[in-house]
C-alpha atoms as a PDB file:
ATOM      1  CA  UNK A   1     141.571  96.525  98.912  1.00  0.00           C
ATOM      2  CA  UNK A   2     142.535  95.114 102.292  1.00  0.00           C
ATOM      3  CA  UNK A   3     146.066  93.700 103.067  1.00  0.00           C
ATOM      4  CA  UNK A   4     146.743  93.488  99.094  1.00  0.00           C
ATOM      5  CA  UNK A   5     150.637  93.064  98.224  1.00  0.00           C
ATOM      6  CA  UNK A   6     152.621  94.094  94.577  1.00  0.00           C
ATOM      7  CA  UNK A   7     153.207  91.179  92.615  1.00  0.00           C
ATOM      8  CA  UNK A   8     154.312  92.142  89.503  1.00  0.00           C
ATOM      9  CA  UNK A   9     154.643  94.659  86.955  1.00  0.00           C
ATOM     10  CA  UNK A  10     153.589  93.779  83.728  1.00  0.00           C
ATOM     11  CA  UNK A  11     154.434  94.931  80.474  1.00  0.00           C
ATOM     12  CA  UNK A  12     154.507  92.958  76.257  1.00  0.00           C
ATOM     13  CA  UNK A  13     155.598  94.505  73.397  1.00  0.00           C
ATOM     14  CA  UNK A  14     158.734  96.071  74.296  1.00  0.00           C
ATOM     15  CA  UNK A  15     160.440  96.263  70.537  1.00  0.00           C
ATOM     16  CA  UNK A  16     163.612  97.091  71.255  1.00  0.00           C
ATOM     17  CA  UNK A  17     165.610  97.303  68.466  1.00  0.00           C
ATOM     18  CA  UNK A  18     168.929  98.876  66.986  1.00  0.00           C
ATOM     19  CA  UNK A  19     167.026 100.508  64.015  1.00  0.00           C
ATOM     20  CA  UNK A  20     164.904 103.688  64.765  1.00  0.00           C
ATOM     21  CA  UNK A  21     161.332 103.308  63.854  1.00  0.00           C
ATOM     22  CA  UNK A  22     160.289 105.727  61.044  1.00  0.00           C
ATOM     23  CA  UNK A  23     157.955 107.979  63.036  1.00  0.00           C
ATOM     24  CA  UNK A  24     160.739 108.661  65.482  1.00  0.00           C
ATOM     25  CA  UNK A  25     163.253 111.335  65.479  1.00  0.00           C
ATOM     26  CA  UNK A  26     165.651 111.270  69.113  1.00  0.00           C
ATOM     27  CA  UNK A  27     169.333 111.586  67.522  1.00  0.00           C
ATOM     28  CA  UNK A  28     170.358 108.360  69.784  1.00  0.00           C
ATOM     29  CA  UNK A  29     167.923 105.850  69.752  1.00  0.00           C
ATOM     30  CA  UNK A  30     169.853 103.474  71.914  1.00  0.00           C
ATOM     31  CA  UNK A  31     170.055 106.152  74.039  1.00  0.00           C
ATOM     32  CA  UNK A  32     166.133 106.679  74.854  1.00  0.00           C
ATOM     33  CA  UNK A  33     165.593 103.015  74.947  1.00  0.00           C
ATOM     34  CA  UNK A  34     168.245 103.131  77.777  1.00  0.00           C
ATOM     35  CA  UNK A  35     166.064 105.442  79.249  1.00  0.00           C
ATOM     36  CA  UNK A  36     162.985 103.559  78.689  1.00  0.00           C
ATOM     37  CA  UNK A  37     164.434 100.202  80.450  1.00  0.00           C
ATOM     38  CA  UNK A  38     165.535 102.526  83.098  1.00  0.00           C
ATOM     39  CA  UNK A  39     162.379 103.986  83.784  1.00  0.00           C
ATOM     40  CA  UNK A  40     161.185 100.587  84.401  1.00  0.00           C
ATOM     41  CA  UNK A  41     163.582  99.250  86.331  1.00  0.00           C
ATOM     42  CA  UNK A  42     162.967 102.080  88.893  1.00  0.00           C
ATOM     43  CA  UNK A  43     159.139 101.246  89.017  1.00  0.00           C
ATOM     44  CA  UNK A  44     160.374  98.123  89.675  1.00  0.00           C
ATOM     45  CA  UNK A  45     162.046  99.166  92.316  1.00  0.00           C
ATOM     46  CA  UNK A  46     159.781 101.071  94.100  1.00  0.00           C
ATOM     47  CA  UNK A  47     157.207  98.879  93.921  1.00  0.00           C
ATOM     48  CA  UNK A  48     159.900  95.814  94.979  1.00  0.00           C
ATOM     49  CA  UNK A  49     158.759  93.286  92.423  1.00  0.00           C
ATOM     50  CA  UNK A  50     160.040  91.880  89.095  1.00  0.00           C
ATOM     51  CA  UNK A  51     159.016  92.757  85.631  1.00  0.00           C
ATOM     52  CA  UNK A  52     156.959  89.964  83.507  1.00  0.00           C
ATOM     53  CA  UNK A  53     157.824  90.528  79.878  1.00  0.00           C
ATOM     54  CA  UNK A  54     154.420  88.920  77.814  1.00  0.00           C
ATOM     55  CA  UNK A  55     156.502  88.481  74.668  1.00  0.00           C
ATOM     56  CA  UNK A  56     158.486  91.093  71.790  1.00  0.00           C
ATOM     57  CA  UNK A  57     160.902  91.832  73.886  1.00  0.00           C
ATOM     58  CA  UNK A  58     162.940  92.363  71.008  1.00  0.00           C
ATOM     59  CA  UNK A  59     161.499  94.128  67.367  1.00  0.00           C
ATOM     60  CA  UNK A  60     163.632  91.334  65.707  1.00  0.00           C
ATOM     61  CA  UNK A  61     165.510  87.983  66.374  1.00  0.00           C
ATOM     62  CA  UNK A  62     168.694  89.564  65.004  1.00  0.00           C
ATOM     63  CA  UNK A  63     170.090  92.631  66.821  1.00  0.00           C
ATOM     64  CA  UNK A  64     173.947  93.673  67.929  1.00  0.00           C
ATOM     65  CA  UNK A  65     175.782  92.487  71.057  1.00  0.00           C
ATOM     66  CA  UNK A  66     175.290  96.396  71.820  1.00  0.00           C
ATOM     67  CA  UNK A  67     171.811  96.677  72.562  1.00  0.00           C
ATOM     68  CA  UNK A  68     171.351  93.151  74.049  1.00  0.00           C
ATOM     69  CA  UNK A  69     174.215  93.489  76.923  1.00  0.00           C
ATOM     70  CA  UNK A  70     172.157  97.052  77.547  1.00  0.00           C
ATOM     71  CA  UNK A  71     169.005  95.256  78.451  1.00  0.00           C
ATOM     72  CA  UNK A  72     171.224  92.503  80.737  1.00  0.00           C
ATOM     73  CA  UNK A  73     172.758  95.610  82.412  1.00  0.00           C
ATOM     74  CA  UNK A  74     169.961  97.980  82.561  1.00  0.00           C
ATOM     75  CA  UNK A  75     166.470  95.746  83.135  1.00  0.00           C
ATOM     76  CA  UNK A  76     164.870  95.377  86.495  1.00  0.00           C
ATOM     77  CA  UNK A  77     164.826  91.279  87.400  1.00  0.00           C
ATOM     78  CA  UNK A  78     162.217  89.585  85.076  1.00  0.00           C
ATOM     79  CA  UNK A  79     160.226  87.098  83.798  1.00  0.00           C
ATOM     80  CA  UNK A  80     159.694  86.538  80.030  1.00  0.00           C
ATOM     81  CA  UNK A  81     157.329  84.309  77.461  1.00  0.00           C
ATOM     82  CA  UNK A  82     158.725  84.915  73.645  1.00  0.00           C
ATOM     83  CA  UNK A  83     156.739  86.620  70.778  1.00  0.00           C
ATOM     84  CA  UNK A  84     156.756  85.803  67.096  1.00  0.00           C
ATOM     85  CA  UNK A  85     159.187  88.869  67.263  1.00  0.00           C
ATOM     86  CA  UNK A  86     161.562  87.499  69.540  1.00  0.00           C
ATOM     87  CA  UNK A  87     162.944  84.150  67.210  1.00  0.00           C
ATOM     88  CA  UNK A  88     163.372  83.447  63.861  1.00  0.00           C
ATOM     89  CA  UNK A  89     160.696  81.991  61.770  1.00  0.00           C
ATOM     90  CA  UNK A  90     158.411  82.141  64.317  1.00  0.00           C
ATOM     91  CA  UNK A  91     160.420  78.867  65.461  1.00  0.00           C
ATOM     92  CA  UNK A  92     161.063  77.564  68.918  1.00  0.00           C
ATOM     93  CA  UNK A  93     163.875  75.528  67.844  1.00  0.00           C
ATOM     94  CA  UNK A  94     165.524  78.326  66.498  1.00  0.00           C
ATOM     95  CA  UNK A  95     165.755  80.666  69.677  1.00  0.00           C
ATOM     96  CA  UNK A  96     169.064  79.764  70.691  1.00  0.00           C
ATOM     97  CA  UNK A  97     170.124  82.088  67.358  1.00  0.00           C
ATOM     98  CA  UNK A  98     168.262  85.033  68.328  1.00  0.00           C
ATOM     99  CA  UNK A  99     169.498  87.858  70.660  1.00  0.00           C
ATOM    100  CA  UNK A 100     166.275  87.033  72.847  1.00  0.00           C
ATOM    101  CA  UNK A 101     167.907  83.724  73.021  1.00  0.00           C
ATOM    102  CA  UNK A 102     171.072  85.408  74.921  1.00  0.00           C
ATOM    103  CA  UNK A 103     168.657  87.724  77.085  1.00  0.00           C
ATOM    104  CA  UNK A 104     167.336  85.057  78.418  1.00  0.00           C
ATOM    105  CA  UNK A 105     170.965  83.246  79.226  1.00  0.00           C
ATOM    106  CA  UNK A 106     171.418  85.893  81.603  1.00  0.00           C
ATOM    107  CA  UNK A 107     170.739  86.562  85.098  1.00  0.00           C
ATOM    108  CA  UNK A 108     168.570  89.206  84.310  1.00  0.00           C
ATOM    109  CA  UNK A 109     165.647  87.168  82.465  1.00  0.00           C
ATOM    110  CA  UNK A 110     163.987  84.252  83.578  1.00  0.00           C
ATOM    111  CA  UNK A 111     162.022  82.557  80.775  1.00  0.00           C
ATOM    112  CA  UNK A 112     158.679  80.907  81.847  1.00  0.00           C
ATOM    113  CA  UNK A 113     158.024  76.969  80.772  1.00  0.00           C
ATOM    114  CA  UNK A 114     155.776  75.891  83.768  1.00  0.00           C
ATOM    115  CA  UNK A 115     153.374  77.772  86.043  1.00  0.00           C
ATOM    116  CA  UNK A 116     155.359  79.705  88.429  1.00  0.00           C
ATOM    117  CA  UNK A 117     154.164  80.967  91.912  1.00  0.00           C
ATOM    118  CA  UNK A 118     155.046  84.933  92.921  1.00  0.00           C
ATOM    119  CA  UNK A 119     154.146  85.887  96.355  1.00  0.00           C
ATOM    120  CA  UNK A 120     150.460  83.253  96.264  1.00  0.00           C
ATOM    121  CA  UNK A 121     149.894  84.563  92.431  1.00  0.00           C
ATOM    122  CA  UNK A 122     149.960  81.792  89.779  1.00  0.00           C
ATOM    123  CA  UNK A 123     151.370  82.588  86.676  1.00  0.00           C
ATOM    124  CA  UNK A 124     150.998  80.428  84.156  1.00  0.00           C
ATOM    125  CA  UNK A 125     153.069  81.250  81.254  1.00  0.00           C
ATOM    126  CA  UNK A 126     151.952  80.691  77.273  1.00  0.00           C
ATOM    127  CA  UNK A 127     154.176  81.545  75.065  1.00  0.00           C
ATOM    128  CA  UNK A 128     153.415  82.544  71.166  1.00  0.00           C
ATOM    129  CA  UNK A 129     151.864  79.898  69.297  1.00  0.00           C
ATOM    130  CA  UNK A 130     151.234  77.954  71.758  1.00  0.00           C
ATOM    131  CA  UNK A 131     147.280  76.636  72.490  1.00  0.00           C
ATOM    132  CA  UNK A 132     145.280  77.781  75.597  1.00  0.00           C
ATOM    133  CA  UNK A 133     144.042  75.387  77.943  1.00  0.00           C
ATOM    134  CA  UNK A 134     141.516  75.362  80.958  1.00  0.00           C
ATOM    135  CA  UNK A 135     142.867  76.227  84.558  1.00  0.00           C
ATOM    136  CA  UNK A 136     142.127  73.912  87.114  1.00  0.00           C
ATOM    137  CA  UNK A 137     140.033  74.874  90.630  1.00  0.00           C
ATOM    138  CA  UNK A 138     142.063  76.943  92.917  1.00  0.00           C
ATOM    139  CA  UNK A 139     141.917  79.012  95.457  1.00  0.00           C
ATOM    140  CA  UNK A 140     144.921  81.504  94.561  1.00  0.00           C
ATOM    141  CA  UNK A 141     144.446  83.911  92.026  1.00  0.00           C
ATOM    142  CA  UNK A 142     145.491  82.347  88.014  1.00  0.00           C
ATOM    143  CA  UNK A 143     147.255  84.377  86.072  1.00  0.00           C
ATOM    144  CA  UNK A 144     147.338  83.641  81.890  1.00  0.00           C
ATOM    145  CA  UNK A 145     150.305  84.856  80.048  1.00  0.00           C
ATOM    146  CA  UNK A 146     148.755  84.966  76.180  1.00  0.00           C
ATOM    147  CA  UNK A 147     151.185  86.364  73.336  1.00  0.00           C
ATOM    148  CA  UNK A 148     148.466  86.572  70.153  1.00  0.00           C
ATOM    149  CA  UNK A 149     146.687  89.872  68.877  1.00  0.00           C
ATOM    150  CA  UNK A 150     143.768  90.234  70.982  1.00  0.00           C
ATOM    151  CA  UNK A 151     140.841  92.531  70.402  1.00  0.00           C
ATOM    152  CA  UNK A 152     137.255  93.413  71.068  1.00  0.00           C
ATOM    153  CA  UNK A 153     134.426  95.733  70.578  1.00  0.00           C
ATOM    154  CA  UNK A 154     134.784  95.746  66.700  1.00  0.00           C
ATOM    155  CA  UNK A 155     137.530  94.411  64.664  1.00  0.00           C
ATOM    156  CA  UNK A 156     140.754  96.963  64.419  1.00  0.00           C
ATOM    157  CA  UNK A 157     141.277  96.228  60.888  1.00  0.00           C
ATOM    158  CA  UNK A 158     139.124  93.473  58.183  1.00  0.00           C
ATOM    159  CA  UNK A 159     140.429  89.919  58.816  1.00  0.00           C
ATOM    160  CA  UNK A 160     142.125  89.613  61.846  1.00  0.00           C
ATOM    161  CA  UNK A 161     141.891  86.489  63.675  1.00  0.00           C
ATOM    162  CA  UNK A 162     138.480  85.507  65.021  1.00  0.00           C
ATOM    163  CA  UNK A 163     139.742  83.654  67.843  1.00  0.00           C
ATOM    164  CA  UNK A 164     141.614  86.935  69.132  1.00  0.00           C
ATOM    165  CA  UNK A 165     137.916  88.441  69.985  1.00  0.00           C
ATOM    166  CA  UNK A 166     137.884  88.485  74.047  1.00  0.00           C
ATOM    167  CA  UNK A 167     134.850  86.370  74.587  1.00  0.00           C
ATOM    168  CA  UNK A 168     136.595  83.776  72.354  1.00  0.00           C
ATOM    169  CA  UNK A 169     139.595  83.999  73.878  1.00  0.00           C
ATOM    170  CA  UNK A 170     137.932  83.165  77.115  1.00  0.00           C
ATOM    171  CA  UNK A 171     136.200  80.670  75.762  1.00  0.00           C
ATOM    172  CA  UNK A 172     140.219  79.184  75.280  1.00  0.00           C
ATOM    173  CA  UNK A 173     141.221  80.127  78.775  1.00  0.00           C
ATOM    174  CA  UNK A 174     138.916  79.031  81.134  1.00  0.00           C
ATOM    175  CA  UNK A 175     139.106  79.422  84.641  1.00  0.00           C
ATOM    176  CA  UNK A 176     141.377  82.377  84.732  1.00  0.00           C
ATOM    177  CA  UNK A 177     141.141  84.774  87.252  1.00  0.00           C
ATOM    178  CA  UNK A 178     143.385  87.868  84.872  1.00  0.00           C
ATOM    179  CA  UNK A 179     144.822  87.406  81.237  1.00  0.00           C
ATOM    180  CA  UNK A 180     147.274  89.261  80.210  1.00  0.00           C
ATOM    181  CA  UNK A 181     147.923  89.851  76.472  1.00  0.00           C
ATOM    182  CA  UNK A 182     150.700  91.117  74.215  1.00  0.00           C
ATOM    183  CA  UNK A 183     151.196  91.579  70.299  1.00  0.00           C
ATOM    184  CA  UNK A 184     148.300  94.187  69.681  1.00  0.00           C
ATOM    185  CA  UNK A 185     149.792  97.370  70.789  1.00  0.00           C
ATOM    186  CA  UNK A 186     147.110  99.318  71.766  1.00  0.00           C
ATOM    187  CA  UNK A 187     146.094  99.006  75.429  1.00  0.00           C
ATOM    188  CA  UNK A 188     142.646  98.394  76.912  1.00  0.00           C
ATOM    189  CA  UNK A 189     140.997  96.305  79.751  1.00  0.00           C
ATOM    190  CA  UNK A 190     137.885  93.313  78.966  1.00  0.00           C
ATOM    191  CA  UNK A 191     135.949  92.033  81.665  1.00  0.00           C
ATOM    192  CA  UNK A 192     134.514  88.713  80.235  1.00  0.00           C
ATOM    193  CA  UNK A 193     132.845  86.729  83.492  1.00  0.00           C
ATOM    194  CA  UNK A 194     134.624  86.492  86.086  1.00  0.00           C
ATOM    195  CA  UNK A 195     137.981  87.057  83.918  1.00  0.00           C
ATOM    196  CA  UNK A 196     139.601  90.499  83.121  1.00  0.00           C
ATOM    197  CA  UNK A 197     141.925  90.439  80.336  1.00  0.00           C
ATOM    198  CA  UNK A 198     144.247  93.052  80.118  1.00  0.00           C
ATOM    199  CA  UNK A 199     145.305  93.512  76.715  1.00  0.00           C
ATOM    200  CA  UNK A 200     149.052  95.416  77.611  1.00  0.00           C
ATOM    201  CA  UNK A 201     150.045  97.820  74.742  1.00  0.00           C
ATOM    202  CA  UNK A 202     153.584  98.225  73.558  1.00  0.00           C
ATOM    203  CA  UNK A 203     155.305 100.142  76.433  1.00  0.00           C
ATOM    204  CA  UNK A 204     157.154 102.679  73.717  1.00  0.00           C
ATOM    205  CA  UNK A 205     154.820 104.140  70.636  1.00  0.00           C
ATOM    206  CA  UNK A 206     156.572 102.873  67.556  1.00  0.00           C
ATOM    207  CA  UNK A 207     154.301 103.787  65.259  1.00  0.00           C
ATOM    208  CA  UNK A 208     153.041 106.941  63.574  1.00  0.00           C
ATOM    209  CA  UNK A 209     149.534 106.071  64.443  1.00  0.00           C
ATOM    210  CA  UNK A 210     150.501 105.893  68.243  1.00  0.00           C
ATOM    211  CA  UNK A 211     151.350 109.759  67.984  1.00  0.00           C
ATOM    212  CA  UNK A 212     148.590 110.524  70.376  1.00  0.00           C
ATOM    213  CA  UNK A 213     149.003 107.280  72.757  1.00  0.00           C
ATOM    214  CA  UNK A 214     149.673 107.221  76.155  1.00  0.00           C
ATOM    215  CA  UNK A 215     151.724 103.729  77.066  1.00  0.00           C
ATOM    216  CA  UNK A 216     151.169 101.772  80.197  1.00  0.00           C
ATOM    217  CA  UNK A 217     152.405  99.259  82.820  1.00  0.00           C
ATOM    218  CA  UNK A 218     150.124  96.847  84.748  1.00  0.00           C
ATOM    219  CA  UNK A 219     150.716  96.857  88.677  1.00  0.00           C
ATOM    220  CA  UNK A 220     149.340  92.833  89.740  1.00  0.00           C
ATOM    221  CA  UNK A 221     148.515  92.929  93.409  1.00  0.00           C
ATOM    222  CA  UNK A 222     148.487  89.227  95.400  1.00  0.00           C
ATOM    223  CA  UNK A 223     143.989  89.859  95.439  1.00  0.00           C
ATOM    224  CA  UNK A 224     143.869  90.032  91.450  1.00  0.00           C
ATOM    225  CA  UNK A 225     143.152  93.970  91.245  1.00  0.00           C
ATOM    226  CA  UNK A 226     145.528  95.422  88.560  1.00  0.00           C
ATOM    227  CA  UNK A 227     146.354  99.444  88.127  1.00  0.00           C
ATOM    228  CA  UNK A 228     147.873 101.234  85.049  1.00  0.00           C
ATOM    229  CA  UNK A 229     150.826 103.090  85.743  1.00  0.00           C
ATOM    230  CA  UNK A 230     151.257 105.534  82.343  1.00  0.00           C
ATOM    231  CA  UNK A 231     154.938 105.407  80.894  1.00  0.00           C
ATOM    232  CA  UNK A 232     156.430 109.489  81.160  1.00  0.00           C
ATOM    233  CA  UNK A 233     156.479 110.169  77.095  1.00  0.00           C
ATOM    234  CA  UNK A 234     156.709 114.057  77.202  1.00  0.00           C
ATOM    235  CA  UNK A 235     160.197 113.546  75.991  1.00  0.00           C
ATOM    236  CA  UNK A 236     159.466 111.553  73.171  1.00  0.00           C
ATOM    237  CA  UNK A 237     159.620 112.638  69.692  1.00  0.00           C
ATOM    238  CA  UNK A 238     157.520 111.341  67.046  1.00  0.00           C
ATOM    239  CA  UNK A 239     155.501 112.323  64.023  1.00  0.00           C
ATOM    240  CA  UNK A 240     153.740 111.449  61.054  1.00  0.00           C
ATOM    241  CA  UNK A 241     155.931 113.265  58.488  1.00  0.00           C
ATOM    242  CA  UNK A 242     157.137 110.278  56.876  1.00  0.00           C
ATOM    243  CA  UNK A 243     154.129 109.271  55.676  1.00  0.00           C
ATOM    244  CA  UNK A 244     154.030 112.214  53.512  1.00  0.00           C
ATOM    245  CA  UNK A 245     157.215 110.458  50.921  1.00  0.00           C
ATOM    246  CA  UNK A 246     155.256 106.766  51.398  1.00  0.00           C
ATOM    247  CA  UNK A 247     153.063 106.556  48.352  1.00  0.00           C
ATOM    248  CA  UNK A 248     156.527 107.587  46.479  1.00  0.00           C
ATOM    249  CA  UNK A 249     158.458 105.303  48.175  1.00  0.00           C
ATOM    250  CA  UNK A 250     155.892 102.455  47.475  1.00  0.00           C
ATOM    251  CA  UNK A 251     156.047 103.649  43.550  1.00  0.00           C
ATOM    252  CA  UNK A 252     160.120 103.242  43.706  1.00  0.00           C
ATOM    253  CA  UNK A 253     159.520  99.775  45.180  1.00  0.00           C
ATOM    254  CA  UNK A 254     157.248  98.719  42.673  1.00  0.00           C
ATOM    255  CA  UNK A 255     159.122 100.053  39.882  1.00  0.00           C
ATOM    256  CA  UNK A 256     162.640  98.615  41.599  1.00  0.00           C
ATOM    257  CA  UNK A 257     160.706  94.925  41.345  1.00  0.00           C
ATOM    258  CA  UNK A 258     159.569  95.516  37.712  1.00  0.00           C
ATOM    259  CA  UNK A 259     163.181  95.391  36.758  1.00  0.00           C
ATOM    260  CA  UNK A 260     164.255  92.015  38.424  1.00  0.00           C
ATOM    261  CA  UNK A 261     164.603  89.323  35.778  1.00  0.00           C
ATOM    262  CA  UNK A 262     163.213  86.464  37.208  1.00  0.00           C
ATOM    263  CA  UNK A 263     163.854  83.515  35.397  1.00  0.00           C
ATOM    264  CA  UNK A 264     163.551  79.578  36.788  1.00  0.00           C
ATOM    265  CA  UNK A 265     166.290  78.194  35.179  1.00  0.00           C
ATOM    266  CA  UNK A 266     168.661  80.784  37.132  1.00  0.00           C
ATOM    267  CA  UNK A 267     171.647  79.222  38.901  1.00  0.00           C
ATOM    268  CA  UNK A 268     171.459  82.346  41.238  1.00  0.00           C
ATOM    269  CA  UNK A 269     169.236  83.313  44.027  1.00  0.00           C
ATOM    270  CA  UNK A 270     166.691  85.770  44.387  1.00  0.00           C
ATOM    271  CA  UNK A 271     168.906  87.371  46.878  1.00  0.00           C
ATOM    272  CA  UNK A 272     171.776  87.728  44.944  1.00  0.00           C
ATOM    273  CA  UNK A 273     169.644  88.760  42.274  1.00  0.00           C
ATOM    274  CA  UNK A 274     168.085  91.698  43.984  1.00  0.00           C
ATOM    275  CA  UNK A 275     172.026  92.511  45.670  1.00  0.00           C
ATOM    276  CA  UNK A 276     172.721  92.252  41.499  1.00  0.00           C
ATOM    277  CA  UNK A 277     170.005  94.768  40.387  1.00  0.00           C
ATOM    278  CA  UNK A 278     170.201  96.975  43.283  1.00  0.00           C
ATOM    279  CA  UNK A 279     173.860  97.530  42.597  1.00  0.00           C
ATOM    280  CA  UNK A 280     173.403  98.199  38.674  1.00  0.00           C
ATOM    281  CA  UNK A 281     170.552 100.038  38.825  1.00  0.00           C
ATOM    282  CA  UNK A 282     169.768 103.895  39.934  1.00  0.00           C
ATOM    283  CA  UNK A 283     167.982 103.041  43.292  1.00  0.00           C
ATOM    284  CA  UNK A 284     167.235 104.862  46.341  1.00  0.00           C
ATOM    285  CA  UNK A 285     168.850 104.223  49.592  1.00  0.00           C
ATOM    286  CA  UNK A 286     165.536 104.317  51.296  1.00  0.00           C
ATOM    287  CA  UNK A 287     163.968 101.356  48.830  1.00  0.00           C
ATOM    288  CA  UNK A 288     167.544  99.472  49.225  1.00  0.00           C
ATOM    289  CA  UNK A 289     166.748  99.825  52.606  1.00  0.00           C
ATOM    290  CA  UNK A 290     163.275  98.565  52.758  1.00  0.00           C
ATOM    291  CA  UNK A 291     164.629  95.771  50.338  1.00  0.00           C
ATOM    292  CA  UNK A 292     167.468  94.214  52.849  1.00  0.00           C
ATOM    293  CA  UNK A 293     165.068  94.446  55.644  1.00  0.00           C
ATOM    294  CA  UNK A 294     162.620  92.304  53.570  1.00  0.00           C
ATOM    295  CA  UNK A 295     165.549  89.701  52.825  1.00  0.00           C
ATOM    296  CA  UNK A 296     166.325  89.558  56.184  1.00  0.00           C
ATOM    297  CA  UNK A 297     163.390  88.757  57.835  1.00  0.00           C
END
């Protein structure tokens, strides 16, 4: 690869979060996401580059003072674009309320707003929502930063977004030498012309179908070539048991709803309503669970 130098390693879909995800069963969660953001800030490290964070760096915009001050202490130097995860509403003008709005206060993070230059590489940052646009002639490698659910081959599930397909998405960013994508959390590579997109993968499995996934890292060299490095998972612990009590759950929930008394003329909200029912009525702590979650967004 000739006289090739480390850029970069890049990563999307981080989802770190004070709540454990369902499938997963370590008895301190914070505690393996510490180990997680160390992990990476070692790879960092040895490699001695930053990380680039391509959006959902957090699994929420609302998370405690806790878990945010362990990503300023514990992550490698980085650079970050936001996902519809990261901010309330999906709304830019509400990031300054969101705990990825204090991440990137600190001297750890490094949000992207204008095409930044790492060792020749041009990065040129896109964060979610925003459109793609056509990169101009150059003779340094162009990097794309793209936070929206990317796919190809065949569609992962009916409906999802046409404009997602890789050949499309090309057709969006033209002129790019590598895109790299976050928000679809399962990782694999597209070479579309002369542009690979690298579709990143969450870097921790959060979900029961991601039992039997291996996460990844990106490693961008100065010459455009780009190598996996796999995230070390033999530690983890995660399973599909929970799925077993969902069909009940889902038949609590919809009973649960049955009983709210919805009526237009109400001079209270639907929140206090379901706060009201939930606290006069027999219901589960999972489905008053699922039900706060809901209300907060």
């Amino acid at each position: 690869m000739g006289n090739r130098e480390p850029v970069a390693i890049v990563t999307s879909d981080l989802h770190f979060s004070d709540k454990m995800p369902r499938c997963r069963q370590e008895k301190d969660w914070l505690g393996y996401q510490a180990g997680v953001m160390d992990w990476l800030k070692d790879t960092c490290d040895e490699h001695g580059v930053p990380a680039i964070l391509v959006g959902d760096i957090f699994d929420r915009h609302k998370h405690s003072n806790e878990l945010v001050n362990l990503l300023i202490d514990r992550m490698p130097e980085c650079y970050t674009t936001f996902g519809n995860h990261d901010i309330s509403g999906h709304c830019e003008e509400l990031k300054h309320k969101s705990a990825y709005g204090t991440f990137i206060r600190s001297k750890t993070a490094r949000e992207m707003n204008e095409i930044h230059i790492l060792r020749g590489v041009r990065i040129h940052p896109f964060h979610f929502g925003q459109e793609g646009s056509t990169c101009g002639n150059s003779k340094r490698v162009n990097v794309a930063l793209v936070h929206e659910f990317v796919w190809h081959n065949s569609e992962p599930f009916p409906g999802c977004p046409p404009k997602g397909e890789v050949n499309e998405l090309v057709s969006r960013f033209k002129g790019y030498d590598i895109i790299f994508a976050g928000d679809h959390h399962e990782f694999f590579t597209a070479q579309v012309g002369d542009t690979l997109v690298v579709n990143c993968g969450s870097l921790m499995r959060i979900s029961s179908s991601q039992c039997s996934y291996k996460p990844v890292v990106h490693l961008l060299y100065t010459d455009g070539s780009v190598e996996q490095i796999e995230v070390p998972t033999d530690d983890d612990k995660i399973s599909r048991e929970h799925l077993d009590t969902k069909k009940d759950i889902d038949n609590k929930i919809e009973s649960f709803v049955s009983t709210l008394i919805i009526d237009d003329k109400d001079e209270i909200s639907f929140e206090e309503r379901v706060n009201q029912t939930m606290l006069s009525s027999e219901v589960s702590e999972n489905v008053k669970e699922i039900m706060r979650e809901a209300m907060d967004g």
